[in-house]
Each structure stands twice: as C-alpha cells, then as structure tokens.
Protein backbone atom coordinates (compact mmCIF):
# COMPACT_ATOMS: atom_id res chain seq x y z
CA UNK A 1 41.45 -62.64 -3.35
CA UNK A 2 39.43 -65.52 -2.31
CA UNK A 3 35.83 -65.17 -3.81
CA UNK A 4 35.97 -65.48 -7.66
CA UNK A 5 35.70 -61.79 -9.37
CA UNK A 6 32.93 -61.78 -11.67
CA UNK A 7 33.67 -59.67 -14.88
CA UNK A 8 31.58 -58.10 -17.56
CA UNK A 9 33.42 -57.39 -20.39
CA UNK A 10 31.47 -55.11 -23.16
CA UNK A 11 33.74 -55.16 -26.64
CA UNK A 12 32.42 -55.43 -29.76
CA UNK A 13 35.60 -56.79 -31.51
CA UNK A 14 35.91 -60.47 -31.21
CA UNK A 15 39.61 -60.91 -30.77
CA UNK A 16 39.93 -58.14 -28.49
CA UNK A 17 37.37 -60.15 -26.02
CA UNK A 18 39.47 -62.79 -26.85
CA UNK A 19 42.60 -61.64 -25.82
CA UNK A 20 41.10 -60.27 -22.26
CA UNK A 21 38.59 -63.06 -21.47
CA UNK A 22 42.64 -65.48 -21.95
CA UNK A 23 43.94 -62.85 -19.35
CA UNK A 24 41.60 -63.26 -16.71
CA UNK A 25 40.74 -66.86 -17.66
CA UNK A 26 44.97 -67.03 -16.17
CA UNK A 27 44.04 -65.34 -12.93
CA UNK A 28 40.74 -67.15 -12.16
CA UNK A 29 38.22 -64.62 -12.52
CA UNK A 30 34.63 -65.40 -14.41
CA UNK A 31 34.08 -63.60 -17.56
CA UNK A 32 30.64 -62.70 -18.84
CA UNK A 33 30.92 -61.11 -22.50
CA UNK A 34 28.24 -58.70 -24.43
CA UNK A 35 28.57 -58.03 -27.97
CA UNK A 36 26.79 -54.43 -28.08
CA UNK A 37 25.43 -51.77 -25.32
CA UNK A 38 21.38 -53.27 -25.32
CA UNK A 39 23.01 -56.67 -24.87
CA UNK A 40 25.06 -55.30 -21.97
CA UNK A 41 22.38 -53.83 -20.06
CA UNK A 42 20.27 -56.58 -20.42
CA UNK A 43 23.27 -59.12 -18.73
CA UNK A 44 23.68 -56.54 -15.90
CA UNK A 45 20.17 -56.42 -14.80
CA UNK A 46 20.04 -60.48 -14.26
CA UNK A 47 23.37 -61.21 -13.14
CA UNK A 48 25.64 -59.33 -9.80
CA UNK A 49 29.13 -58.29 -11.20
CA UNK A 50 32.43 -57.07 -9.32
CA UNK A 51 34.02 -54.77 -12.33
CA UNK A 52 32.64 -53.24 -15.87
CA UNK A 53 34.61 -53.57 -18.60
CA UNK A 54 33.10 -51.45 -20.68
CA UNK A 55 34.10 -50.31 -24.39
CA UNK A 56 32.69 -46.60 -25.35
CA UNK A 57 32.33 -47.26 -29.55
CA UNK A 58 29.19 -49.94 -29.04
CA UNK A 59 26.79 -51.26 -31.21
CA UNK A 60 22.96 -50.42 -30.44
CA UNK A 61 23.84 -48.16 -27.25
CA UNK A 62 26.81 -46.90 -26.72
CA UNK A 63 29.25 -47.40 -23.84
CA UNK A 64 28.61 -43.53 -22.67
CA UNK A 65 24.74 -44.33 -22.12
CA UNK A 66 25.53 -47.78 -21.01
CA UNK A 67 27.56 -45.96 -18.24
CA UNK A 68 25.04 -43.77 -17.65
CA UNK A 69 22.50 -46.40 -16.86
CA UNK A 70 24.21 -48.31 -14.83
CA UNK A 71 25.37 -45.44 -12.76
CA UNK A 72 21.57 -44.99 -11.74
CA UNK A 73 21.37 -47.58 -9.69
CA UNK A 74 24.63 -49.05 -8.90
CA UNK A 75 28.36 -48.22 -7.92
CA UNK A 76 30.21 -51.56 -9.37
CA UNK A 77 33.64 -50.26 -10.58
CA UNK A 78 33.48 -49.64 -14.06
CA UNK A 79 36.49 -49.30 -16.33
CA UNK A 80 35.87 -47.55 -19.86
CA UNK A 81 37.90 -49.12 -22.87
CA UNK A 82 38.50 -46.76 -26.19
CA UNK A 83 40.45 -45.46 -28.61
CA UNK A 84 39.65 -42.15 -28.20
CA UNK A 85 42.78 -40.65 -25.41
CA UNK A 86 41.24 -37.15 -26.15
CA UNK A 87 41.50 -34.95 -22.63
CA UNK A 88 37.36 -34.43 -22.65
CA UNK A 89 36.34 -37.89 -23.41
CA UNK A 90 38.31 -39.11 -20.29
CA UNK A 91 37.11 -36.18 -18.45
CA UNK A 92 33.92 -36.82 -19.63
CA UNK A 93 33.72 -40.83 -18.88
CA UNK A 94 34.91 -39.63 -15.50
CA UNK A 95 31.67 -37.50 -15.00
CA UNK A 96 29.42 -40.24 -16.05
CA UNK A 97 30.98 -42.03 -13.13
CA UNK A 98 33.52 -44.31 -14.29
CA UNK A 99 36.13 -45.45 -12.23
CA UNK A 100 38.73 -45.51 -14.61
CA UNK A 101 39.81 -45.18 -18.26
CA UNK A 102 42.54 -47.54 -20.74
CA UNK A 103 43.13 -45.80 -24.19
CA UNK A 104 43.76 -48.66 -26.99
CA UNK A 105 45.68 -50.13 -27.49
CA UNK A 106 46.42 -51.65 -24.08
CA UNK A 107 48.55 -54.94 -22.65
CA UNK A 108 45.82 -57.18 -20.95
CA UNK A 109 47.71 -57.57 -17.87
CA UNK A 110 47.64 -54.10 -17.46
CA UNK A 111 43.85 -54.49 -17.66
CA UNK A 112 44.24 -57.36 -15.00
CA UNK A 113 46.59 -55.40 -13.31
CA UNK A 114 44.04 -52.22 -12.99
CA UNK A 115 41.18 -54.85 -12.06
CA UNK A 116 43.08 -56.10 -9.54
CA UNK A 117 43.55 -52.30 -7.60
CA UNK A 118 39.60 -51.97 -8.03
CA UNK A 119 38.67 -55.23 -6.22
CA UNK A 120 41.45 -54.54 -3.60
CA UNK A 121 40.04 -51.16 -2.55
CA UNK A 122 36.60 -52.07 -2.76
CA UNK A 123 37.40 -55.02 -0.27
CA UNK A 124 39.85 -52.32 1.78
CA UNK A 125 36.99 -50.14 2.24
CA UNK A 126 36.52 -50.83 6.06
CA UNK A 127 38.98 -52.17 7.42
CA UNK A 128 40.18 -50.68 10.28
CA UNK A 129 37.81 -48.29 10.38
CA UNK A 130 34.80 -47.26 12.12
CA UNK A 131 31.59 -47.64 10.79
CA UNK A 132 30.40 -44.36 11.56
CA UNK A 133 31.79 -40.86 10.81
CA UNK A 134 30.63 -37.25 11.36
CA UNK A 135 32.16 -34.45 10.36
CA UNK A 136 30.55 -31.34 10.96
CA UNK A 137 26.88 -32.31 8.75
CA UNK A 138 28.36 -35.01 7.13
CA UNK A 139 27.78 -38.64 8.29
CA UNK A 140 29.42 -41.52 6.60
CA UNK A 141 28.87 -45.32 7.33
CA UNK A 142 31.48 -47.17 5.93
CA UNK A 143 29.09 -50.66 6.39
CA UNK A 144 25.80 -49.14 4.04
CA UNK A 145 28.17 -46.81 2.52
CA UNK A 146 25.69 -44.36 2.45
CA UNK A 147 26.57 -40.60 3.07
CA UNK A 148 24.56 -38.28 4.36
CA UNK A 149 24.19 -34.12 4.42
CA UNK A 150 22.43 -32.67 7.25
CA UNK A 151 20.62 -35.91 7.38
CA UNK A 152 19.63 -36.26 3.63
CA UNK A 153 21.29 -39.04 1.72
CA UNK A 154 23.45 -37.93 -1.48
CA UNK A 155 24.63 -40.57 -4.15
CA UNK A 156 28.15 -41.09 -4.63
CA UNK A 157 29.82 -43.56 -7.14
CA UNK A 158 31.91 -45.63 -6.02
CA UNK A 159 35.54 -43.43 -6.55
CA UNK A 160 33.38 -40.32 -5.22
CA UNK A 161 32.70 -42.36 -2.13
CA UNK A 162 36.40 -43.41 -1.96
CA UNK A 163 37.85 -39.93 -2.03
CA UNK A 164 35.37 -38.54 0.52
CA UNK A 165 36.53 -41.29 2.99
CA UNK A 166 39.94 -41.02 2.72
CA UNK A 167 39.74 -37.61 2.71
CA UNK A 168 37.44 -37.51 5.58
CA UNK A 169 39.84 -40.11 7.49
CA UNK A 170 42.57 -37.71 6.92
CA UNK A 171 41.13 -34.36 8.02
CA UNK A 172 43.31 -31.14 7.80
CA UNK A 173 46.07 -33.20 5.98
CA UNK A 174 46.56 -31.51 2.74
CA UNK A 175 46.88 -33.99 -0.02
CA UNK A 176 48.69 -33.64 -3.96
CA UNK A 177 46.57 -35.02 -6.68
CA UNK A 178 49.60 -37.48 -7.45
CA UNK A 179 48.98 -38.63 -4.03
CA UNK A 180 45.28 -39.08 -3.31
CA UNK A 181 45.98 -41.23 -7.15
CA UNK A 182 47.61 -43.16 -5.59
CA UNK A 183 45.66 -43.84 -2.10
CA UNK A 184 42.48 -43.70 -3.54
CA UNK A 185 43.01 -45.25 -7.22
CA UNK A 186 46.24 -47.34 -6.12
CA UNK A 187 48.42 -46.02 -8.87
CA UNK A 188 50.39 -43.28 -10.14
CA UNK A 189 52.02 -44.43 -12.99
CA UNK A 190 49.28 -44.21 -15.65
CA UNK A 191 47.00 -41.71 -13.22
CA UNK A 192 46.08 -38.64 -15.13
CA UNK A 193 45.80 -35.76 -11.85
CA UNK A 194 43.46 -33.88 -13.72
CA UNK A 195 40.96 -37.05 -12.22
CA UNK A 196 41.64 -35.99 -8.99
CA UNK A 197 40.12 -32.49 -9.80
CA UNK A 198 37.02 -33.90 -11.94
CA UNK A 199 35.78 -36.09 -8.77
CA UNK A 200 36.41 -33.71 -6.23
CA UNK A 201 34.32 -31.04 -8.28
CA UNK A 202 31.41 -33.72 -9.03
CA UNK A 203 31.68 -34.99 -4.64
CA UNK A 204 31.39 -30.75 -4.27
CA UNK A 205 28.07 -30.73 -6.91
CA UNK A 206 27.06 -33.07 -4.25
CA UNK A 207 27.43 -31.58 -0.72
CA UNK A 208 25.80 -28.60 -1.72
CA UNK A 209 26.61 -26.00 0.66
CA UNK A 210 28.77 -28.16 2.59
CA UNK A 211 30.89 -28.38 -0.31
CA UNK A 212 33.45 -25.91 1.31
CA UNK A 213 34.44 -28.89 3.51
CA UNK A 214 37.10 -29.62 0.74
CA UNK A 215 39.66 -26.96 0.37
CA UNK A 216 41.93 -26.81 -2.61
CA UNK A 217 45.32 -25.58 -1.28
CA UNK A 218 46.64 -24.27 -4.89
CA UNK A 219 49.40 -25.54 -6.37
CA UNK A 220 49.56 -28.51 -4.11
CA UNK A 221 46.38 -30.50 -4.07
CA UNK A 222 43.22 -30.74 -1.53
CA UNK A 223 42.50 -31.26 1.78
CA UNK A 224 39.28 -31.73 3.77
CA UNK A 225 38.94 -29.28 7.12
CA UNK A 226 35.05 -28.33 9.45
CA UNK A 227 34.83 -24.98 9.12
CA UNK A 228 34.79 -23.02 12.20
C-alpha cells in the first residue's frame, strides 16, 4: 500500500491502545486514539479515516451506538473489538454494519493482519471492472459506488456493497458461504459463515422486491440469477 492508512482506534484500556497503536506504528500506518464513544464521534466528524477500530464496552457512548452513527453517513470499514464472542452480539454488530468482529483477547498482528484485507479490498474494488452494471433493475457503479433499484438509490455499507458486486460479477454461479468469506472478506480461517447469511438478509431488506435476485441454493450457499 502506498498512501499511509489512517486508523481510529476506540479502546478505553490504556495498554491495550498501547499494544495496537506499537503494531501499526511497525507497519506505517497513522493512529488516531479516543478514550470513550463521545470522544470518538467527535474525532470522526473532523478528521477522514481508512478503518474503525472500534471497542463495544465504551465509556459515555458505547461502541454499538458509536457504530450506529457512523453508519449514517459513511461506509469506512469498521472492525468491532470485545470480549463478548456471544453468537448475537456478533450477529448483532454485523447488523449495525460492521465489517468485521475480533473477540479478546486477540494477537495485534492479527488485528494488522485483518486491517490489511480491509484496505486491500476497498482499493480492489474496481479494478478490472466496469463502471457500470445492470442487472435486471439493479444498476451498480463501481466509481460512486452507489446502487440503485428501479432507479432509486438504496444504502449499502461497505461489506453489503462488496457482496452485491461480487455476486453480481458472478451471476448464476452458486457460491458456499466459506467461499464468498473468503472473496469478499479475504479470509476463511477465523470467518464465522453465519456472516455470510446476516449480510445477504440485510442487502435483501434492501432491494425490496428485487430481493429475489439472490437465491439461496440450500445446503450449499447463494447465488445471484434475473429472474425470467
């Protein structure tokens, strides 16, 4: 990666900061820190950031909310950090619109490690592809990426946005969950499948009735077919 990756990392425990900010500090990315959720928000607002690093059990406002917010208006990558490895809360932090989810404790270069995949397919995104896509009432420029339902914008985050495209790319090609972890997320070795199955449902929410677009071939995985 060429351009320096701007981080903000939201932890409330001082030597857990310190431990990340030494990991990235090794691979040349910029680390902003907040101490508490209000704090967070308040950074995010003045400054442009690549990746969220973003602790759920906050001070002030927690990292749920904090989420939340930021989901309203932006699609940076966010990961969540917490100690909580309970099915709904990553289910859960997935529906807010994170992009991805470390239970403590973690290594920090599996942190860097998970950073790393986020930049790499948010700088992937369009290459070697067109910049426009319609399939059936969907349209998809891969430049604004903006998507659009029988000409009416819809707001995707940016894994939601991810999945459709690669999905969309890949028409009548029938996908596992293990598999689309891996394409869309970039790993399969700490991928939970059942993430597969929360986004596709929320990217469904979304295309209203167009959300038969996505078939779920059961016991395999999905695929994305025009209906005749």
């Amino acid at each position: 990666m060429d351009k320096i990756i701007k981080i903000l990392l939201v932890e409330d425990e001082a030597k857990m900061r310190e431990l990340i900010r030494i990991a990235f500090r090794k691979e040349n990315f910029e680390t902003y820190e907040a101490v508490d959720g209000k704090q967070a928000l308040n950074i995010f607002k003045n400054f442009h950031f690549d990746v969220i690093i973003l602790d759920i059990m906050l001070p002030e406002i927690d990292g749920w909310t904090v989420c939340r917010e930021i989901r309203k208006n932006s699609d940076v990558p966010i990961i969540l950090l917490t100690a909580r490895g309970e099915e709904f809360d990553k289910l859960f932090g997935f529906e807010l619109g994170a992009d991805d989810y470390i239970v403590k404790p973690f290594s920090p270069r599996e942190l860097v490690a998970r950073v790393k995949v986020l930049m790499r397919r948010t700088e992937n995104k369009s290459k070697d592809l067109s910049s426009q896509f319609d399939i059936g009432d969907i349209n998809i420029n891969t430049l604004s990426r903006e998507v659009k339902v029988e000409g009416s914008l819809i707001i995707l985050t940016n894994k939601e946005y991810e999945l459709l495209l690669f999905l969309t790319t890949n028409q009548n090609i029938v996908f596992t969950r293990e598999q689309l972890l891996l394409k869309v997320w970039g790993y399969e070795q700490y991928g939970d499948p059942r993430t597969v199955d929360t986004h596709v449902k929320r990217i469904r929410e979304k295309l209203g009735n167009k959300s038969n677009y996505i078939i779920t071939i059961w016991g395999v995985g999905y695929k994305l077919e025009v209906p005749k």
